[in-house]
Structures are given as structure tokens and as C-alpha cells.
C-alpha atoms as a PDB file:
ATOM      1  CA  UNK A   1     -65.058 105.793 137.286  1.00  0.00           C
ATOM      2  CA  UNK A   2     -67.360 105.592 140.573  1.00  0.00           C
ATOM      3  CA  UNK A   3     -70.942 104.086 140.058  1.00  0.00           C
ATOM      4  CA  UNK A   4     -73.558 106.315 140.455  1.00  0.00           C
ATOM      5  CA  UNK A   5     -75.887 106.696 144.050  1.00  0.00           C
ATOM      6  CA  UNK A   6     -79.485 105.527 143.184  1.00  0.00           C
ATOM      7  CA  UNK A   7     -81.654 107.943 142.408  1.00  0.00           C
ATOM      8  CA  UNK A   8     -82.825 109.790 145.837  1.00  0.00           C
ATOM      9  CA  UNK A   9     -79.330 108.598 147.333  1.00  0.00           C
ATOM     10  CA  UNK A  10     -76.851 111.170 148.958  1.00  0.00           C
ATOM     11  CA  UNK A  11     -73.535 109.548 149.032  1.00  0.00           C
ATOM     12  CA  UNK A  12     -70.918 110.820 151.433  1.00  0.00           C
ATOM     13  CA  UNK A  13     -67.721 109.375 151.016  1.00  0.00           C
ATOM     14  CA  UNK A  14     -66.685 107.874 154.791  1.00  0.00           C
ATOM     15  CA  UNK A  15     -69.930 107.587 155.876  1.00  0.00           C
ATOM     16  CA  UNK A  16     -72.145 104.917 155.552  1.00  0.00           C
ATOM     17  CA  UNK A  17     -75.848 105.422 156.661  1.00  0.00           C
ATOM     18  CA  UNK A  18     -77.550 102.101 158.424  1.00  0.00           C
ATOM     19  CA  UNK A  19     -81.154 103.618 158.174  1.00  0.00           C
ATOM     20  CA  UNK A  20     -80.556 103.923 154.947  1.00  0.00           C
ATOM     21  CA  UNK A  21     -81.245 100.110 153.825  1.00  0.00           C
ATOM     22  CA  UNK A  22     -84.679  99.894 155.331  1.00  0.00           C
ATOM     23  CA  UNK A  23     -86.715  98.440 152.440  1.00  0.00           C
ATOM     24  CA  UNK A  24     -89.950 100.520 151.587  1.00  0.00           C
ATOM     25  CA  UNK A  25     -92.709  99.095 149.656  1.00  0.00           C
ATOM     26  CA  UNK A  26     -93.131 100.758 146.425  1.00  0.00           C
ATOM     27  CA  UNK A  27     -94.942 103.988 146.585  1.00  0.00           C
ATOM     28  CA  UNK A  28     -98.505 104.066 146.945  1.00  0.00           C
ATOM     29  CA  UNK A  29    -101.084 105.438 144.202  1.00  0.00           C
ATOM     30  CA  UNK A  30    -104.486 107.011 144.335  1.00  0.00           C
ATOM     31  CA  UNK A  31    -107.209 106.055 142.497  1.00  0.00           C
ATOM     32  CA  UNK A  32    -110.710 108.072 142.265  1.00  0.00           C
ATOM     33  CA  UNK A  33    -114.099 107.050 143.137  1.00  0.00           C
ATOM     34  CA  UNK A  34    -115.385 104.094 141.182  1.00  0.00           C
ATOM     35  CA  UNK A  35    -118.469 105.948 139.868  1.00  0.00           C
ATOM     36  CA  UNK A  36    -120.025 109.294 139.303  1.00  0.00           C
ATOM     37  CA  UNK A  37    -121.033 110.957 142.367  1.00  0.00           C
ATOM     38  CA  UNK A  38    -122.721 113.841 140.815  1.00  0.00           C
ATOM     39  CA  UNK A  39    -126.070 115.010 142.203  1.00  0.00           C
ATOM     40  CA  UNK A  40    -128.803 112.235 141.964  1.00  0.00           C
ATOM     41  CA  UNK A  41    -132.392 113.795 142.081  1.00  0.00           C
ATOM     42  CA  UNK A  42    -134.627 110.891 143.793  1.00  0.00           C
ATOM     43  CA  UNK A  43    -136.798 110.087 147.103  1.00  0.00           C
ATOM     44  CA  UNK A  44    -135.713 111.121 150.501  1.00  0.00           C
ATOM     45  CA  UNK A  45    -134.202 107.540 151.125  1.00  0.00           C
ATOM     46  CA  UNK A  46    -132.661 107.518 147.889  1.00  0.00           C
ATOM     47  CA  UNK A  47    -130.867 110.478 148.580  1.00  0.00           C
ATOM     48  CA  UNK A  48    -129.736 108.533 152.085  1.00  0.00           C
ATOM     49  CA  UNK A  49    -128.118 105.811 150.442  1.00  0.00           C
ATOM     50  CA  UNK A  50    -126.769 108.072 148.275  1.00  0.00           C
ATOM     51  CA  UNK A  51    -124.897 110.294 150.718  1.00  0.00           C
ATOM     52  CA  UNK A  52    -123.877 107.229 152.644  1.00  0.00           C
ATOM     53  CA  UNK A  53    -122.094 105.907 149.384  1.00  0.00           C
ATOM     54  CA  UNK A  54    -120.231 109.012 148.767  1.00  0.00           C
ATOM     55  CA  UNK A  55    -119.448 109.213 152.428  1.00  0.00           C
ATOM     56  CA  UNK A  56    -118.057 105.757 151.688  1.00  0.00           C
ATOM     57  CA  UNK A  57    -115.876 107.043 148.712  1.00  0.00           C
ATOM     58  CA  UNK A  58    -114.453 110.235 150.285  1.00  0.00           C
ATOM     59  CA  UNK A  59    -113.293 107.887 152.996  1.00  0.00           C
ATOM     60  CA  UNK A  60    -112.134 105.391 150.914  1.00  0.00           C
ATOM     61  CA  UNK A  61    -110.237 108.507 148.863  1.00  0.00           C
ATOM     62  CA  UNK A  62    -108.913 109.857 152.277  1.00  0.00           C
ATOM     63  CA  UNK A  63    -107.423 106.402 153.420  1.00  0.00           C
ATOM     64  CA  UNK A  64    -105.515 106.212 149.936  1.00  0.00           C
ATOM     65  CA  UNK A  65    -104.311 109.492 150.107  1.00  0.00           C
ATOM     66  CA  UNK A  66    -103.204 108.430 154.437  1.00  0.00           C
ATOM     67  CA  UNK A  67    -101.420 105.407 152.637  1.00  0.00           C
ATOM     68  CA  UNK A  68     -99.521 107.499 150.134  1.00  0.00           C
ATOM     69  CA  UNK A  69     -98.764 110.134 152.861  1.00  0.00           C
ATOM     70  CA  UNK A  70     -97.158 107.793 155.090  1.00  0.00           C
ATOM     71  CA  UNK A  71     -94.667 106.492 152.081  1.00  0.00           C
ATOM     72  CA  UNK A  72     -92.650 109.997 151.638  1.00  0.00           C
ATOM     73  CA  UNK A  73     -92.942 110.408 155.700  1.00  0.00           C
ATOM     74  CA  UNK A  74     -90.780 106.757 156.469  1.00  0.00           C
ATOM     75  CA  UNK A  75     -88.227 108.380 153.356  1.00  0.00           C
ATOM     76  CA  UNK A  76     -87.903 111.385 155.540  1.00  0.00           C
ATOM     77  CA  UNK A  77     -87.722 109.932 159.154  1.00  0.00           C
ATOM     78  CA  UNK A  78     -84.540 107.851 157.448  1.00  0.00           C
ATOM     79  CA  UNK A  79     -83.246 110.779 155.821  1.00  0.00           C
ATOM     80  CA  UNK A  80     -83.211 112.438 159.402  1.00  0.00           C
ATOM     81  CA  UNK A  81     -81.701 109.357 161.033  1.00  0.00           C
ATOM     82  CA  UNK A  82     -78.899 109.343 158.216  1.00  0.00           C
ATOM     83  CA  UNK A  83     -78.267 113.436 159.074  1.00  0.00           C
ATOM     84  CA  UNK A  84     -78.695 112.659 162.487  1.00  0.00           C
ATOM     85  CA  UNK A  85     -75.750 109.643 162.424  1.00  0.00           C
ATOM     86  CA  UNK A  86     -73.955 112.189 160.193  1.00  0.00           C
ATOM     87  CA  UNK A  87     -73.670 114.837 162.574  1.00  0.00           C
ATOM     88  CA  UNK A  88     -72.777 112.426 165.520  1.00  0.00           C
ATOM     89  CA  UNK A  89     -69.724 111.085 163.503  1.00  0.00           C
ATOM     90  CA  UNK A  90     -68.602 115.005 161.822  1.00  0.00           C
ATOM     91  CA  UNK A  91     -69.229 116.053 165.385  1.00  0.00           C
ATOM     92  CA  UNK A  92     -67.035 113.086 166.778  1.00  0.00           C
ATOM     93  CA  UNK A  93     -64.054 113.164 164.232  1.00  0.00           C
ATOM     94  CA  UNK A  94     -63.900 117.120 164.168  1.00  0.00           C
ATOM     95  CA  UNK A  95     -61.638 117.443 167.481  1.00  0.00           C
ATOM     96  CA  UNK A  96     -59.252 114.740 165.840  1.00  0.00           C
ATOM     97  CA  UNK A  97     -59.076 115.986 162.064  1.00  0.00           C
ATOM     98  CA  UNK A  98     -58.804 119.877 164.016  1.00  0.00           C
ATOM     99  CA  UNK A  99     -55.291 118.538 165.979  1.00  0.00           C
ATOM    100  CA  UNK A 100     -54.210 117.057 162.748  1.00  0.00           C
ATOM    101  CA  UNK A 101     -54.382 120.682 160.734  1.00  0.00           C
ATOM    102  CA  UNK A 102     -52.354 121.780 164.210  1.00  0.00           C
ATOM    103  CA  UNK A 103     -49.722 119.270 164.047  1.00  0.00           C
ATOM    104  CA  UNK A 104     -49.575 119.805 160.028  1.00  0.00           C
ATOM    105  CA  UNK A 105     -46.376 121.558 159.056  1.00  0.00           C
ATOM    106  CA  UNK A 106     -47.327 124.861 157.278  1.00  0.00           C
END
């Protein structure tokens, strides 16, 4: 019995893809803000600071969600390389494996 592909893993017998063992770090995860940031009724400078802290924690929000963006988009630029090497070698071995069916007796 053949051992299963990892999960995520195309396996094409033949072909072995070399972008395919790049090691990833371990997908990213997004946490929300650390506090409330409901409305806060207070003086004008109070209201400052406020908007400055949840300035703060939408940016901190957007660089998580950046970080866990930019895991699934290295799994696709291998995936692309592997289709792209894949192509190159089916595109490479058809003209040989097309004389073959020629010479085959029928």
C-alpha cells in the first residue's frame, strides 16, 4: 500500500516538485483588540487619546491580518512553481512518449 501525500500535497507519480520543500512557518493567527473600543464620552483631549489608541489597534489588527495574508500567498507562489516545473517536464517528455505510441505495434 502507498503512504499517503500530507495533507495539502498533490502527488504526481514521476514528478518530483523542488519548491515544494520550502519550509513555512506555521500559519499565522489573528487576535482582536486588547480592550473595548466602544464610544468613550469624555473631554476633547480625552477623546484624542482615545482615537489615537484605536488608530493604534486597527493598525495593529491590519498588520496581523498582512502577516496571515502573506502565509497562504508563499503556499500559492510554490504551488505555481510546482505547475510551472510540471508543465516544463509534460511539455518536454510529450514529443518522446508521442513517438513511442507511433512506434507501438497496434
Amino acid at each position: 500500500m502507498r503512504p499517503l501525500a500530507p495533507a495539502g500535497h498533490v502527488t504526481v507519480p514521476g514528478f518530483h516538485c523542488h519548491a515544494a520543500h520550502a519550509d513555512l512557518a506555521p500559519e499565522p493567527t489573528i487576535s482582536g483588540p486588547k480592550r473595548d473600543l466602544g464610544m468613550v464620552v469624555g473631554t476633547e483631549g480625552e477623546d484624542h487619546n482615545f482615537r489615537e489608541a484605536e488608530y493604534a489597534a486597527i493598525h495593529s489588527m491590519l498588520d496581523q491580518i498582512n502577516s496571515c495574508l502573506d502565509h497562504p500567498e508563499e503556499k500559492n507562489d510554490r504551488l505555481h512553481a510546482c505547475l510551472q516545473e510540471l508543465l516544463e517536464s509534460n511539455q518536454l517528455i510529450r514529443p518522446e512518449f508521442q513517438q513511442h505510441l507511433r512506434k507501438a505495434p497496434s
